[in-house]
PDB file of N, CA and C in Angstrom:
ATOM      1  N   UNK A   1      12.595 -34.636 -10.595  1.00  0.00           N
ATOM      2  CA  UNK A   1      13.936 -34.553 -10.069  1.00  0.00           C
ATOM      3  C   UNK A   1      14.910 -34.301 -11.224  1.00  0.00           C
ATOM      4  N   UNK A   2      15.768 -33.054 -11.064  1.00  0.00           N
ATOM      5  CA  UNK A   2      16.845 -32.568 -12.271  1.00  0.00           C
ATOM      6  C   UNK A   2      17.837 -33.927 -11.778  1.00  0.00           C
ATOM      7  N   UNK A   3      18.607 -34.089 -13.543  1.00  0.00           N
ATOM      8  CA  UNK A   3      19.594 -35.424 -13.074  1.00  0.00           C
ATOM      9  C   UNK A   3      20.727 -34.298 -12.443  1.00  0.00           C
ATOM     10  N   UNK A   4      21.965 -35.064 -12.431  1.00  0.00           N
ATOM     11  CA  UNK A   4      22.993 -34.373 -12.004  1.00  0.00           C
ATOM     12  C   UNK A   4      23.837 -34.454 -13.461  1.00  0.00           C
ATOM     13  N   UNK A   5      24.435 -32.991 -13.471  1.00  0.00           N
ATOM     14  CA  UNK A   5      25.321 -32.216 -14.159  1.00  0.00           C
ATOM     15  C   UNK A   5      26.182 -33.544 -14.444  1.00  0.00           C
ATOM     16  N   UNK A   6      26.647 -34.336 -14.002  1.00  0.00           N
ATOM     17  CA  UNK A   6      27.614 -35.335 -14.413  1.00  0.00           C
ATOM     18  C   UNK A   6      26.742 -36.162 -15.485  1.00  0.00           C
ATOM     19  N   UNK A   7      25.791 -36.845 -15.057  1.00  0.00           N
ATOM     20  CA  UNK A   7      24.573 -37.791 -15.862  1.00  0.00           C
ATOM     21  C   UNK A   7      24.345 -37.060 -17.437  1.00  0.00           C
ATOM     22  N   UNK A   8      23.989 -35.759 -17.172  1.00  0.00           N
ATOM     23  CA  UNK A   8      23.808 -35.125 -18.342  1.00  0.00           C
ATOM     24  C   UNK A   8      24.955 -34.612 -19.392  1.00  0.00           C
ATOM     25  N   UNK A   9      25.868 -34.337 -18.624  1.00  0.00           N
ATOM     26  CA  UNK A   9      27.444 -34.352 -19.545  1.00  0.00           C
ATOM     27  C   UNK A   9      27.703 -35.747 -20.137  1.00  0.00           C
ATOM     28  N   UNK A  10      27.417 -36.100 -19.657  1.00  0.00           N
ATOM     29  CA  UNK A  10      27.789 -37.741 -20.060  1.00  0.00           C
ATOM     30  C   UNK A  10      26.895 -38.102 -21.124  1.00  0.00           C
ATOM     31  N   UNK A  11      25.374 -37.815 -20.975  1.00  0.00           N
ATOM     32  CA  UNK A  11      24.221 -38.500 -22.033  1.00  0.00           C
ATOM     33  C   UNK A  11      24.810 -37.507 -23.352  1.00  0.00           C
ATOM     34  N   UNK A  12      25.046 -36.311 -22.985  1.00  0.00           N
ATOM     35  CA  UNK A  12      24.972 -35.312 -24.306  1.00  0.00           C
ATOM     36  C   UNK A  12      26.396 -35.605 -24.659  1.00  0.00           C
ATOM     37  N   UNK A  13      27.192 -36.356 -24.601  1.00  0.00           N
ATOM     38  CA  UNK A  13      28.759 -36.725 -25.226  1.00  0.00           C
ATOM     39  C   UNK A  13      28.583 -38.641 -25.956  1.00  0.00           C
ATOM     40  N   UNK A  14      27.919 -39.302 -25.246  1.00  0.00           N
ATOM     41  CA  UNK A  14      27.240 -40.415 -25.475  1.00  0.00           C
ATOM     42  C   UNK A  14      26.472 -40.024 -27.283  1.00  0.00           C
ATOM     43  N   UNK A  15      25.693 -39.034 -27.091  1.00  0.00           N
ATOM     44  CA  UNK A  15      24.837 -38.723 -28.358  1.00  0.00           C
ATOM     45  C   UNK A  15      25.467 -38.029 -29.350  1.00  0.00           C
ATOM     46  N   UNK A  16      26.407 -37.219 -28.826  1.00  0.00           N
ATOM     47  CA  UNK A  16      27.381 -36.641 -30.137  1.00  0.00           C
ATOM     48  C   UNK A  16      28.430 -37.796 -30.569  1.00  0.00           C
ATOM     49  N   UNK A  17      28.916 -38.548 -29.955  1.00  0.00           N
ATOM     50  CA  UNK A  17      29.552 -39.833 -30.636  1.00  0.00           C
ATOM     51  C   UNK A  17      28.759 -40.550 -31.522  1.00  0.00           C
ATOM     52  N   UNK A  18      27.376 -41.163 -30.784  1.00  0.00           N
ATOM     53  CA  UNK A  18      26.333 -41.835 -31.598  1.00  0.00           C
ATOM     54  C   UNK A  18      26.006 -41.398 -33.170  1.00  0.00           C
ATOM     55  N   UNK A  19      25.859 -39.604 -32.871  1.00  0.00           N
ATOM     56  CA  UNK A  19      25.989 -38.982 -34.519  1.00  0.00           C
ATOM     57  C   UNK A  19      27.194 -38.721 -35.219  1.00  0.00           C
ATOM     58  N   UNK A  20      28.349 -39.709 -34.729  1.00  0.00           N
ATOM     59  CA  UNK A  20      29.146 -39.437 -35.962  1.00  0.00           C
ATOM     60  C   UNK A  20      30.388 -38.269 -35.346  1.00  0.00           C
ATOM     61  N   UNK A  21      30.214 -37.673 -34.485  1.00  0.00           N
ATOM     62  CA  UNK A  21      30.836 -36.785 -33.996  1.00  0.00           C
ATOM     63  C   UNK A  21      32.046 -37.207 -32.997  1.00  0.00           C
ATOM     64  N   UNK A  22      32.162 -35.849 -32.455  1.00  0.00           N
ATOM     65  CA  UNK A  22      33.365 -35.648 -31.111  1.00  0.00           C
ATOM     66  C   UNK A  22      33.103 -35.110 -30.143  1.00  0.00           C
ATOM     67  N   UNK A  23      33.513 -35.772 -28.798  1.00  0.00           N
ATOM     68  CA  UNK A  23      33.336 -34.832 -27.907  1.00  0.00           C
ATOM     69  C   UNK A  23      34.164 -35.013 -26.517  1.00  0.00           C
ATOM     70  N   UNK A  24      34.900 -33.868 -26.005  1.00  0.00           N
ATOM     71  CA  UNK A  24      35.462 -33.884 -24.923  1.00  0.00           C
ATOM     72  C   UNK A  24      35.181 -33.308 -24.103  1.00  0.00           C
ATOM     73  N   UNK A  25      34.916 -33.285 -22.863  1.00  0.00           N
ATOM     74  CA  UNK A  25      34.798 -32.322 -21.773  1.00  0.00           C
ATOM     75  C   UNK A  25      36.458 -31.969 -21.106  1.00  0.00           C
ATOM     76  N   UNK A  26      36.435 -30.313 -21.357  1.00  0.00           N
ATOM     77  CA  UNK A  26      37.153 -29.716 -21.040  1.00  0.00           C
ATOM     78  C   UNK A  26      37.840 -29.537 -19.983  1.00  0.00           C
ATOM     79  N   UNK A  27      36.198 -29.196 -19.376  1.00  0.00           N
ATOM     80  CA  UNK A  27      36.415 -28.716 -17.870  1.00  0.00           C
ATOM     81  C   UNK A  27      35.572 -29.737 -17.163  1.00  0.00           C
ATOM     82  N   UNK A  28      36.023 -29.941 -15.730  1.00  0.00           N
ATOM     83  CA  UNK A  28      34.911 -31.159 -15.018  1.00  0.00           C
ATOM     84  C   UNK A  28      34.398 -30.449 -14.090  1.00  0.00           C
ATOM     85  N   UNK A  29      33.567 -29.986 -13.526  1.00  0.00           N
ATOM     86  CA  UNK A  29      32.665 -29.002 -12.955  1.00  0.00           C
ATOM     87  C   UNK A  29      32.288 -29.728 -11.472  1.00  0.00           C
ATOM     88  N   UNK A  30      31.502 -28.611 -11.059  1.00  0.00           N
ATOM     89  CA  UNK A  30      30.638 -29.244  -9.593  1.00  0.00           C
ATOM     90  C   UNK A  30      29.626 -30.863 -10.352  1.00  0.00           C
ATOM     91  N   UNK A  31      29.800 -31.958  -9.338  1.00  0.00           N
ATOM     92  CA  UNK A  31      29.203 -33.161 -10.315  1.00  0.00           C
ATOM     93  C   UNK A  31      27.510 -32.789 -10.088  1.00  0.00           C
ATOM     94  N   UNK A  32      26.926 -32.171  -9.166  1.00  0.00           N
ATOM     95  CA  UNK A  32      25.929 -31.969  -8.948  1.00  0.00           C
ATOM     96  C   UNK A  32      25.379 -30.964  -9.894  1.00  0.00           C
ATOM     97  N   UNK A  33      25.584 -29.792  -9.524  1.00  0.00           N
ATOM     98  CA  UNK A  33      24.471 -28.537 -10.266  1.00  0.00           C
ATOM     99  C   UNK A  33      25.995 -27.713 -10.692  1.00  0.00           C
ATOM    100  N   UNK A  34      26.829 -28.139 -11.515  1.00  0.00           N
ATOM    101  CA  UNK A  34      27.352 -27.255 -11.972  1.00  0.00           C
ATOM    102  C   UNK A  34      26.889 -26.344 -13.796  1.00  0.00           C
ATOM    103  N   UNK A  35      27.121 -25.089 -14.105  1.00  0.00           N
ATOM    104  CA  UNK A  35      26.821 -24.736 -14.917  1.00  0.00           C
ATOM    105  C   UNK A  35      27.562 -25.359 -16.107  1.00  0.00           C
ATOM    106  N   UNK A  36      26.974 -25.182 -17.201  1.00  0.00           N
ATOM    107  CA  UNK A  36      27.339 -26.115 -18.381  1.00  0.00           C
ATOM    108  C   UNK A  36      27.390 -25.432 -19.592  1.00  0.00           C
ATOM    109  N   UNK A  37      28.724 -25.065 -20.354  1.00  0.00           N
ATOM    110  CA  UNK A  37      29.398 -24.087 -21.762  1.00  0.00           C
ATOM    111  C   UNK A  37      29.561 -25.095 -22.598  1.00  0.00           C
ATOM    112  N   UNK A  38      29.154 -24.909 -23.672  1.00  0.00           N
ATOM    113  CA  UNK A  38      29.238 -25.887 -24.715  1.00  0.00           C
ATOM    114  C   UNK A  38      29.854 -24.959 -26.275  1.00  0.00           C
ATOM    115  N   UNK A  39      31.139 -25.447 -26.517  1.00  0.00           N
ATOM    116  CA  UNK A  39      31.937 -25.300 -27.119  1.00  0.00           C
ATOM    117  C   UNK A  39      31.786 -26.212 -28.943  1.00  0.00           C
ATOM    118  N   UNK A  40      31.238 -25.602 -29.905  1.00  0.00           N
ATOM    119  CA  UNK A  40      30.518 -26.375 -30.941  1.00  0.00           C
ATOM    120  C   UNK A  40      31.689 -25.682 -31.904  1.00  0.00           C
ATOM    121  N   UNK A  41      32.411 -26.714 -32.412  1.00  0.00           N
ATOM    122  CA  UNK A  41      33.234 -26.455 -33.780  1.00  0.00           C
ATOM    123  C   UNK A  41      32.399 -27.165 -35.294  1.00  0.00           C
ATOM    124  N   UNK A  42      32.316 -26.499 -36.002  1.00  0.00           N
ATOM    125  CA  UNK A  42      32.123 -26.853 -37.442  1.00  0.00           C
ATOM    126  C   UNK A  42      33.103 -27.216 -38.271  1.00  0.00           C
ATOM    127  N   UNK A  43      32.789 -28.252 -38.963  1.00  0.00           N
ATOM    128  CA  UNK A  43      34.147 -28.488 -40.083  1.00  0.00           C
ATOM    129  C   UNK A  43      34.663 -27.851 -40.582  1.00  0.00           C
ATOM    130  N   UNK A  44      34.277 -26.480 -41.007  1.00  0.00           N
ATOM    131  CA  UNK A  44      34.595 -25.326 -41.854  1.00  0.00           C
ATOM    132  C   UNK A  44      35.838 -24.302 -40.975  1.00  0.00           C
ATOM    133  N   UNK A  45      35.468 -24.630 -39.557  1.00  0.00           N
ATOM    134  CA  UNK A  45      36.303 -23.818 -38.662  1.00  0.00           C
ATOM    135  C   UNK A  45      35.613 -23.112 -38.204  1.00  0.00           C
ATOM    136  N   UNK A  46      33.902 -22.978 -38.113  1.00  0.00           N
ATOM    137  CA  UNK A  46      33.268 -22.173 -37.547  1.00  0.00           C
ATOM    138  C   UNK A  46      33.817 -22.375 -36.188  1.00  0.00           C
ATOM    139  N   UNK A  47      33.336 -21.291 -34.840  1.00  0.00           N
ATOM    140  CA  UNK A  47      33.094 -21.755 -33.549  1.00  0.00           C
ATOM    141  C   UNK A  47      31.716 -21.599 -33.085  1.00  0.00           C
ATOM    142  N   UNK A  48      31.175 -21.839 -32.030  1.00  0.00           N
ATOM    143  CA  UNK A  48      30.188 -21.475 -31.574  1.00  0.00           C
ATOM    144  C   UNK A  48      30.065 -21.838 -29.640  1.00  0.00           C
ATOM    145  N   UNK A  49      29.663 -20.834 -28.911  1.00  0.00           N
ATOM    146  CA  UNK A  49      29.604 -20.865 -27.562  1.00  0.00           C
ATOM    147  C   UNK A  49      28.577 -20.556 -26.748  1.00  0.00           C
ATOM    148  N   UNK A  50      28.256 -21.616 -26.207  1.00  0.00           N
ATOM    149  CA  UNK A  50      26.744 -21.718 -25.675  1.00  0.00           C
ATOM    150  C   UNK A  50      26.538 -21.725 -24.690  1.00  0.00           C
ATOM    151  N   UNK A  51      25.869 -20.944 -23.498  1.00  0.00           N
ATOM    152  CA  UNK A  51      26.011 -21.391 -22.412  1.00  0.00           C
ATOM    153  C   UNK A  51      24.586 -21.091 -21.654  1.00  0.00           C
ATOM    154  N   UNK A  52      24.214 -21.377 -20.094  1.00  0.00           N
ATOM    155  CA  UNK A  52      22.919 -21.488 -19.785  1.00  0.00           C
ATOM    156  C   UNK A  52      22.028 -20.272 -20.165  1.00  0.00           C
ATOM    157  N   UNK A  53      21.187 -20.620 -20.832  1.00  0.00           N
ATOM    158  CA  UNK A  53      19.999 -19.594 -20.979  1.00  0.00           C
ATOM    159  C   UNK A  53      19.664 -18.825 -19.336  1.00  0.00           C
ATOM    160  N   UNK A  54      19.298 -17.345 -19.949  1.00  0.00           N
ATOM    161  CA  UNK A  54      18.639 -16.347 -18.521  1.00  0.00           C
ATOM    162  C   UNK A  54      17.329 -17.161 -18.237  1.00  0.00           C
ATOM    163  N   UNK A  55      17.611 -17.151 -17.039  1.00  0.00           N
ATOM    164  CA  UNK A  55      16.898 -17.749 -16.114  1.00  0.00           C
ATOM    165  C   UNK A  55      14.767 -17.318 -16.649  1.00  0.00           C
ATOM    166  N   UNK A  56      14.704 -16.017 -16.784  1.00  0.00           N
ATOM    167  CA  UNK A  56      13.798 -15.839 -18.170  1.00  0.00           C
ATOM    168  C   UNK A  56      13.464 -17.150 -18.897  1.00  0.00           C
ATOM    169  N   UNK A  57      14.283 -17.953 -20.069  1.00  0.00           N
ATOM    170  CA  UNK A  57      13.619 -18.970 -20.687  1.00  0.00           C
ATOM    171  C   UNK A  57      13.015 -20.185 -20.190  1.00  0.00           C
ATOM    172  N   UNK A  58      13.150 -20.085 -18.927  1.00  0.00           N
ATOM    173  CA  UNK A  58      12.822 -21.283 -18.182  1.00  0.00           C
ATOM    174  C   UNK A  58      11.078 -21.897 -18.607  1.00  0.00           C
ATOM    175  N   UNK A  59      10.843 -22.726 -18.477  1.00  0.00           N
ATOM    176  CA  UNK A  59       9.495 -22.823 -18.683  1.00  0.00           C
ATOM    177  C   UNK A  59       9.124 -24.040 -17.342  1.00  0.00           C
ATOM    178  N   UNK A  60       7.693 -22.893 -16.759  1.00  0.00           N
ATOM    179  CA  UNK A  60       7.405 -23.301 -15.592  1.00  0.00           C
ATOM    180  C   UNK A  60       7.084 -24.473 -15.669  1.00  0.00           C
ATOM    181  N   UNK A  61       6.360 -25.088 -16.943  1.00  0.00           N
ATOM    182  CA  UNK A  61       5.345 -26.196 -16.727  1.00  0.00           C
ATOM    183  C   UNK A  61       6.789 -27.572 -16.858  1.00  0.00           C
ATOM    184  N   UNK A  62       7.830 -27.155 -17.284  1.00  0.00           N
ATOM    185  CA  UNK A  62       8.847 -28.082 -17.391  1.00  0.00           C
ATOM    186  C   UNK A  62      10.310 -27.727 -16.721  1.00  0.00           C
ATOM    187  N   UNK A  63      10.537 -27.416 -15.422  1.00  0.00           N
ATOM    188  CA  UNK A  63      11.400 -26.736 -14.311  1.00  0.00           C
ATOM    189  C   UNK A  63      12.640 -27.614 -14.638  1.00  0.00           C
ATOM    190  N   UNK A  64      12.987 -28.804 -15.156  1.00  0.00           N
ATOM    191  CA  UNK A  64      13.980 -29.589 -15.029  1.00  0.00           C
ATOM    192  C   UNK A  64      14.890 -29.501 -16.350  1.00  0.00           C
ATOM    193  N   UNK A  65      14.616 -29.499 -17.246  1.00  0.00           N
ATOM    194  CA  UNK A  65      14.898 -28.899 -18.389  1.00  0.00           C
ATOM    195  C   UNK A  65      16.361 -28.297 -18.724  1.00  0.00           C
ATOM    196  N   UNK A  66      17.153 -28.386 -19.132  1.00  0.00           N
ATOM    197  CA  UNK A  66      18.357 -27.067 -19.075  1.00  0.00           C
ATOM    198  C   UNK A  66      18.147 -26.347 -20.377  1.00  0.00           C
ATOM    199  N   UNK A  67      18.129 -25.242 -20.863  1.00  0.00           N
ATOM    200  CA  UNK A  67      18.546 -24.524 -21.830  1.00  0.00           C
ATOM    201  C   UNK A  67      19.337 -23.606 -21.987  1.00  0.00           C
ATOM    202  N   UNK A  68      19.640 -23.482 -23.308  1.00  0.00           N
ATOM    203  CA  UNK A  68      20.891 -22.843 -23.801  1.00  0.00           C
ATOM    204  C   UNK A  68      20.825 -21.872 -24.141  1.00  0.00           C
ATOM    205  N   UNK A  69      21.743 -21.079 -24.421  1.00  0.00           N
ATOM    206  CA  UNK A  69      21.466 -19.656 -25.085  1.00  0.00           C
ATOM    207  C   UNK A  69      23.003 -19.619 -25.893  1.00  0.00           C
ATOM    208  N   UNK A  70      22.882 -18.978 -27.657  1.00  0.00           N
ATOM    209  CA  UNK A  70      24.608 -19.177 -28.119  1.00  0.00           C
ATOM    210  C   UNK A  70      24.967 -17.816 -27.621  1.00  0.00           C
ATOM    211  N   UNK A  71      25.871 -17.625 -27.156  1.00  0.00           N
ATOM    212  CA  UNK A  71      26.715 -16.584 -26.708  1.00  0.00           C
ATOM    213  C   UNK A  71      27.343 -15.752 -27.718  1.00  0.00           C
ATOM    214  N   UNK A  72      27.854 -16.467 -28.785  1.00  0.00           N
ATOM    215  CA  UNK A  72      28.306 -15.986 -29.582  1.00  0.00           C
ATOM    216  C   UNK A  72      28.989 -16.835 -30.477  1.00  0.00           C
ATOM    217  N   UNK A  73      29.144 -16.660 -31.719  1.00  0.00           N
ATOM    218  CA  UNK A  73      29.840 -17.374 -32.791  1.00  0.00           C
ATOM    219  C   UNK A  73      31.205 -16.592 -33.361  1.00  0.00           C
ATOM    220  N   UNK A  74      31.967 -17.415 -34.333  1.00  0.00           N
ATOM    221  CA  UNK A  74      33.182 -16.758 -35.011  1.00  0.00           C
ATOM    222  C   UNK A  74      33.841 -17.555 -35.452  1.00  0.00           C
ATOM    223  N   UNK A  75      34.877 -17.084 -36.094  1.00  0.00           N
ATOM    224  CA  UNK A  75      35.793 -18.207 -37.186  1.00  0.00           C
ATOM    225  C   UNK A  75      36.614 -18.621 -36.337  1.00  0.00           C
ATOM    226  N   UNK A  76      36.791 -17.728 -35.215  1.00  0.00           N
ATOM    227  CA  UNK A  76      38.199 -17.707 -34.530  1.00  0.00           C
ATOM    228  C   UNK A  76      38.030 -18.002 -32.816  1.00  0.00           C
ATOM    229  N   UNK A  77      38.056 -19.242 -32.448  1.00  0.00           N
ATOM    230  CA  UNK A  77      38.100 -19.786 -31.238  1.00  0.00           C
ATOM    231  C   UNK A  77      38.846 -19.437 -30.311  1.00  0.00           C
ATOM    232  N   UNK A  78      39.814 -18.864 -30.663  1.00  0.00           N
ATOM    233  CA  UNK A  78      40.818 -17.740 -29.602  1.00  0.00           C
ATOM    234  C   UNK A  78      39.760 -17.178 -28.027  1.00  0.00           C
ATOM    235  N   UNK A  79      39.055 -16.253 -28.879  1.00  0.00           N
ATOM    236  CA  UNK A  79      38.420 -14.903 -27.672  1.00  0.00           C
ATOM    237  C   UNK A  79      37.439 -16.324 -27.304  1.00  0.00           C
ATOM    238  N   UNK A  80      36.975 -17.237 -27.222  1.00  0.00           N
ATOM    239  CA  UNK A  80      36.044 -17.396 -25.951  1.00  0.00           C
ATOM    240  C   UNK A  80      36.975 -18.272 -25.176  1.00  0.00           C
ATOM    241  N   UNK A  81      38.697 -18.726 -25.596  1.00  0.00           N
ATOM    242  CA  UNK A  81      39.017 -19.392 -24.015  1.00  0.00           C
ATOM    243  C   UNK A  81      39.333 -17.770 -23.105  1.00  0.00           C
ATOM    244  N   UNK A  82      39.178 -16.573 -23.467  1.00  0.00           N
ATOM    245  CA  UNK A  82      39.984 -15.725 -22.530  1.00  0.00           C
ATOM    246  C   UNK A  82      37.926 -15.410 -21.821  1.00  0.00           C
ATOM    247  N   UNK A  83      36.899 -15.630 -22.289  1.00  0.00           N
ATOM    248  CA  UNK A  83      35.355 -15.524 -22.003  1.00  0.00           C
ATOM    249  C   UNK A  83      35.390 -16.773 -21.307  1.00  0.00           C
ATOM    250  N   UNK A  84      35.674 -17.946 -21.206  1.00  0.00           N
ATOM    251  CA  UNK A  84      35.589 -18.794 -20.318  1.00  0.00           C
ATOM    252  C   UNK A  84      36.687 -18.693 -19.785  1.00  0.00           C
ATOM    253  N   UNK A  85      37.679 -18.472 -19.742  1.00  0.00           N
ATOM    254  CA  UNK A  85      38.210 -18.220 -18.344  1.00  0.00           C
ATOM    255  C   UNK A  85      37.915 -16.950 -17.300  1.00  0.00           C
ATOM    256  N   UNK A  86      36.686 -15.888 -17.484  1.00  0.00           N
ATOM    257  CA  UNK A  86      36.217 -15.292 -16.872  1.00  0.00           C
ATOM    258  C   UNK A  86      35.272 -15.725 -16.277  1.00  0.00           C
ATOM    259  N   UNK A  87      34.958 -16.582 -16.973  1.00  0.00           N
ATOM    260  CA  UNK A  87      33.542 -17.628 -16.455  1.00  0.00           C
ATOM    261  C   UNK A  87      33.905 -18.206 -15.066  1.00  0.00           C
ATOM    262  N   UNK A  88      35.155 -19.062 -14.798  1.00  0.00           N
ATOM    263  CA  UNK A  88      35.672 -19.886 -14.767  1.00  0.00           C
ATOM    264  C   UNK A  88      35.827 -19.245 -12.946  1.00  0.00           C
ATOM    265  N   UNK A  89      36.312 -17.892 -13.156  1.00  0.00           N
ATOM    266  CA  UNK A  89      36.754 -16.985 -12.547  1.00  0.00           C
ATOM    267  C   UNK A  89      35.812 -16.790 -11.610  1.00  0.00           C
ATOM    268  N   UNK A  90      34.776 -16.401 -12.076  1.00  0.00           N
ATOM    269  CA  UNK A  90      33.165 -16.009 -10.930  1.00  0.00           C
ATOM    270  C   UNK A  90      32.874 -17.653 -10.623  1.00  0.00           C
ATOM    271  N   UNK A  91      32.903 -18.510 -11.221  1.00  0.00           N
ATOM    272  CA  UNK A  91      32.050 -19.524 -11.064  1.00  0.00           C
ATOM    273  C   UNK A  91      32.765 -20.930 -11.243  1.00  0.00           C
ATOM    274  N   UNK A  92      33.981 -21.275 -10.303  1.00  0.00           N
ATOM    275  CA  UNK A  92      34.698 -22.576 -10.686  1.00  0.00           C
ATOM    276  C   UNK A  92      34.389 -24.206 -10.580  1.00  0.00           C
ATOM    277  N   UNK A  93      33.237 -24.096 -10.399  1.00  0.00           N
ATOM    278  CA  UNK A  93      32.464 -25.455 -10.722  1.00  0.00           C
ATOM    279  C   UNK A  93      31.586 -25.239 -12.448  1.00  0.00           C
ATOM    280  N   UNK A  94      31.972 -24.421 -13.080  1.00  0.00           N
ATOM    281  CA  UNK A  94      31.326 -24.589 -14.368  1.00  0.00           C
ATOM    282  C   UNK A  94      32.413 -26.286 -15.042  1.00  0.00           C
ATOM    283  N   UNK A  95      31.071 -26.567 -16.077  1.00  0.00           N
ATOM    284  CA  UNK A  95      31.478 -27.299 -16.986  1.00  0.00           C
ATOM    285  C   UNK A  95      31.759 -26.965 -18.246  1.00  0.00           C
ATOM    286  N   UNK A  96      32.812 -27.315 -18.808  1.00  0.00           N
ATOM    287  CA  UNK A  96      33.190 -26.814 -20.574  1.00  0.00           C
ATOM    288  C   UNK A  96      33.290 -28.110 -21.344  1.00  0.00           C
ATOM    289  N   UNK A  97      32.411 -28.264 -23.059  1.00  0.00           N
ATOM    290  CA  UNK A  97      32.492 -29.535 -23.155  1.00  0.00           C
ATOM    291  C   UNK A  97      32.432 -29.076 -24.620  1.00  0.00           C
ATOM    292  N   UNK A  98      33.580 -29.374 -25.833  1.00  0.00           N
ATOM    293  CA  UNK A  98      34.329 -29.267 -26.859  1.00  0.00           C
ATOM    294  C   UNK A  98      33.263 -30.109 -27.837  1.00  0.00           C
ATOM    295  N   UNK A  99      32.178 -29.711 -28.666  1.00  0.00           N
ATOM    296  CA  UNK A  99      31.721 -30.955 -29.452  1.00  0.00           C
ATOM    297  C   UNK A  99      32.247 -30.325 -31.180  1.00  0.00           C
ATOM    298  N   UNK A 100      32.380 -31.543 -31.922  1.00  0.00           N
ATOM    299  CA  UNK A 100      31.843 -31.805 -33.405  1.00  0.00           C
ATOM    300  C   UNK A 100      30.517 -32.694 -33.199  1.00  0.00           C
ATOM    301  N   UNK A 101      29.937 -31.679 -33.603  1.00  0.00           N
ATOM    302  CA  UNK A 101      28.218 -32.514 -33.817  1.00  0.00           C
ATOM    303  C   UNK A 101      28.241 -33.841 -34.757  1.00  0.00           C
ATOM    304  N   UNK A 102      28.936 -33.618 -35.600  1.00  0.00           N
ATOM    305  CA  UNK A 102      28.843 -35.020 -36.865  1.00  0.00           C
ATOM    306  C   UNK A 102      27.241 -34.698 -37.523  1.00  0.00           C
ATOM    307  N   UNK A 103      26.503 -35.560 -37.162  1.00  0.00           N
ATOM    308  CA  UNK A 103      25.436 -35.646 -38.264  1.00  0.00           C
ATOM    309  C   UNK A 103      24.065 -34.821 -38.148  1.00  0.00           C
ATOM    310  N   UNK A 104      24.391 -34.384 -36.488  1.00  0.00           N
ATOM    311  CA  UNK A 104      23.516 -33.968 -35.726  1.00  0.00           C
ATOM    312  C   UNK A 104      23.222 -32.738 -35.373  1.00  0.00           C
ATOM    313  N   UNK A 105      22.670 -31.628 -35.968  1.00  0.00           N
ATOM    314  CA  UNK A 105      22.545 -30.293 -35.703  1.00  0.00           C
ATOM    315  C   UNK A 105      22.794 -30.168 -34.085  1.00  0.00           C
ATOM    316  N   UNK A 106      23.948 -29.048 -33.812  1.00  0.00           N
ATOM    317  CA  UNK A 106      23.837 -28.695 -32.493  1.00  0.00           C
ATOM    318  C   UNK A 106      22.322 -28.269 -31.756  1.00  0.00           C
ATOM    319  N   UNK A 107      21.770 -27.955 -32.343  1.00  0.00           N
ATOM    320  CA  UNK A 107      20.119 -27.480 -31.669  1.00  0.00           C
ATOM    321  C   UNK A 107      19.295 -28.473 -31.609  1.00  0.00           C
ATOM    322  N   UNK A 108      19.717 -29.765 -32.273  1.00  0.00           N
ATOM    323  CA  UNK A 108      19.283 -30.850 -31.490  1.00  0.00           C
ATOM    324  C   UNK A 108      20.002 -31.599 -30.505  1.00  0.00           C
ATOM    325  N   UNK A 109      21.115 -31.201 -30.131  1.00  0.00           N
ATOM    326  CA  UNK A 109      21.471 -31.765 -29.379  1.00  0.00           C
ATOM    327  C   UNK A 109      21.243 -30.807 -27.783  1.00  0.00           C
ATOM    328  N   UNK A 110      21.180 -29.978 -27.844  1.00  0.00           N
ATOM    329  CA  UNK A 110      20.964 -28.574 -27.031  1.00  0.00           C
ATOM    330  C   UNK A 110      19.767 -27.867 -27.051  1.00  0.00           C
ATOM    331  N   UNK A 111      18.790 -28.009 -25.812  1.00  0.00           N
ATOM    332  CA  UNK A 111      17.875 -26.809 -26.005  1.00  0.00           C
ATOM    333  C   UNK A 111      18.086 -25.711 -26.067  1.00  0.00           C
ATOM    334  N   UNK A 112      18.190 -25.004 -27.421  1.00  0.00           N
ATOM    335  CA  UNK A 112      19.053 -23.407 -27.606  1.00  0.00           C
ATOM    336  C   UNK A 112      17.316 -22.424 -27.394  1.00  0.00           C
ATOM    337  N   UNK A 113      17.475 -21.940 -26.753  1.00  0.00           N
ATOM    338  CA  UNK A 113      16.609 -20.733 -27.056  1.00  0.00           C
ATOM    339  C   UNK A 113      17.141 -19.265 -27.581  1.00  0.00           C
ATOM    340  N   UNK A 114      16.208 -19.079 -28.769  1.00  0.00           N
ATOM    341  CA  UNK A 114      16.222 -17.229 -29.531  1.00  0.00           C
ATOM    342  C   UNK A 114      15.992 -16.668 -28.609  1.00  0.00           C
ATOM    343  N   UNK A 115      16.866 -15.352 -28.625  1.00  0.00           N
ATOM    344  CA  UNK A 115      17.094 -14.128 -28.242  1.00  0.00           C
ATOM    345  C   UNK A 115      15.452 -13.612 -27.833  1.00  0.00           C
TER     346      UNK A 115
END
């Protein structure tokens, strides 16, 4: 049984505090099966924007799973609020959730899958 989109926003903001980090959710989504953008700032001012992996990375033997895919990176956090608000647009139960990782590599906190 997949938890619900709320349970799991919650554990993965729970664990970026635990490492030292930050985290806000942006947007509050469908509480059930809403989709989930994850918004990763670096101290440096990097950005980074992550959102559900193509349905492709799924892996059969583990169906419950969520993974990620980065969308794209940049210095400049500007262009993905005008990319999530297109998101936002097709799909208004998405979730958006703002982290500083702190101690904790974002790819551990996120199943990211390569291209």
């Amino acid at each position: 049984m997949r938890v619900t989109t709320d349970l799991w926003v919650s554990a993965l903001v729970r664990r970026v505090f635990g490492a030292g980090g930050f985290a806000a959710i942006v947007k509050r989504g469908a509480t059930e099966a809403g989709a989930v953008f994850v918004l990763s700032r670096g101290r440096l001012g990097e950005v980074a924007l992550y959102g559900p992996a193509p349905q492709t990375s799924y892996d059969s033997a583990d169906p419950d799973e969520r993974f990620f895919a980065l969308l794209d990176s940049s210095d400049d956090g500007s262009a993905f609020d005008a990319r999530l608000e297109r998101e936002k647009k097709f799909d208004p139960d998405i979730w958006v959730v703002e982290i500083e990782a702190g101690t904790i590599p974002v790819e551990e906190l996120l199943l990211v899958k390569a291209d």
